[in-house]
Protein backbone atom coordinates (compact mmCIF):
# COMPACT_ATOMS: atom_id res chain seq x y z
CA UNK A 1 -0.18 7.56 5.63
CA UNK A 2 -3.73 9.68 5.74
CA UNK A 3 -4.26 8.16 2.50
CA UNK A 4 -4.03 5.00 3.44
CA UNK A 5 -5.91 4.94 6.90
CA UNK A 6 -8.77 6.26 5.43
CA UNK A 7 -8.68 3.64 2.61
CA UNK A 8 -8.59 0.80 5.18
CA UNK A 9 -11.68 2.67 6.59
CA UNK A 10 -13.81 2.52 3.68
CA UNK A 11 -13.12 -1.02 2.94
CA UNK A 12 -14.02 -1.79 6.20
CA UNK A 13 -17.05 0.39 5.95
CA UNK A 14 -18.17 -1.05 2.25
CA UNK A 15 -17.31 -4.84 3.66
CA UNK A 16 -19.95 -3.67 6.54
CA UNK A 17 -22.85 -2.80 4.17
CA UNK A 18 -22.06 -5.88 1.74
CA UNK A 19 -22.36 -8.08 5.20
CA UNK A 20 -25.56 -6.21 6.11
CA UNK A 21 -27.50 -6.10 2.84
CA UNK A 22 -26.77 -10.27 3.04
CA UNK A 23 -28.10 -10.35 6.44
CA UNK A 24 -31.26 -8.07 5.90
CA UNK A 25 -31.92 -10.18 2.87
CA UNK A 26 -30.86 -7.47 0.01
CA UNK A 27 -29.32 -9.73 -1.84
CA UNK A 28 -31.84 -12.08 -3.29
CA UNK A 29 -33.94 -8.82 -3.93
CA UNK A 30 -30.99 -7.46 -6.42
CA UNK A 31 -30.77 -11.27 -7.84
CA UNK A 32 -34.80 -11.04 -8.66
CA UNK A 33 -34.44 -7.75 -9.95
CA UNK A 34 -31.33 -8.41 -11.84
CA UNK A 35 -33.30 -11.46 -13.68
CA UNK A 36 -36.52 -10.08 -14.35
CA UNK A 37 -34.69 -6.75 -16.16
CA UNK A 38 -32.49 -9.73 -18.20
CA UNK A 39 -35.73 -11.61 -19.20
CA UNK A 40 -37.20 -8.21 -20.46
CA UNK A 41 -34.08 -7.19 -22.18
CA UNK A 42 -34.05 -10.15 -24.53
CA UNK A 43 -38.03 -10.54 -24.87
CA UNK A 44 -38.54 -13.48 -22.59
CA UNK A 45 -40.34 -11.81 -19.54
């Protein structure tokens, strides 16, 4: 039963973050990141 409260909680916790990082705008940051380190892996950027 422990295990499982405290599973619930970080879900809830890590859905919190996700939601907050969207909100504060995170998320197209990681996207430009994620594209620029793509372009350099393959010799485009």
């Amino acid at each position: 039963m422990k295990h499982r409260i405290i599973s619930f909680a970080l879900l809830i916790l890590s859905i919190s973050f996700i939601v907050l990082g969207i909100f504060l705008g995170e998320a197209e940051s990681v996207i430009e990141k994620a594209t620029r380190i793509c372009m350099e892996c393959i010799g485009i950027g």
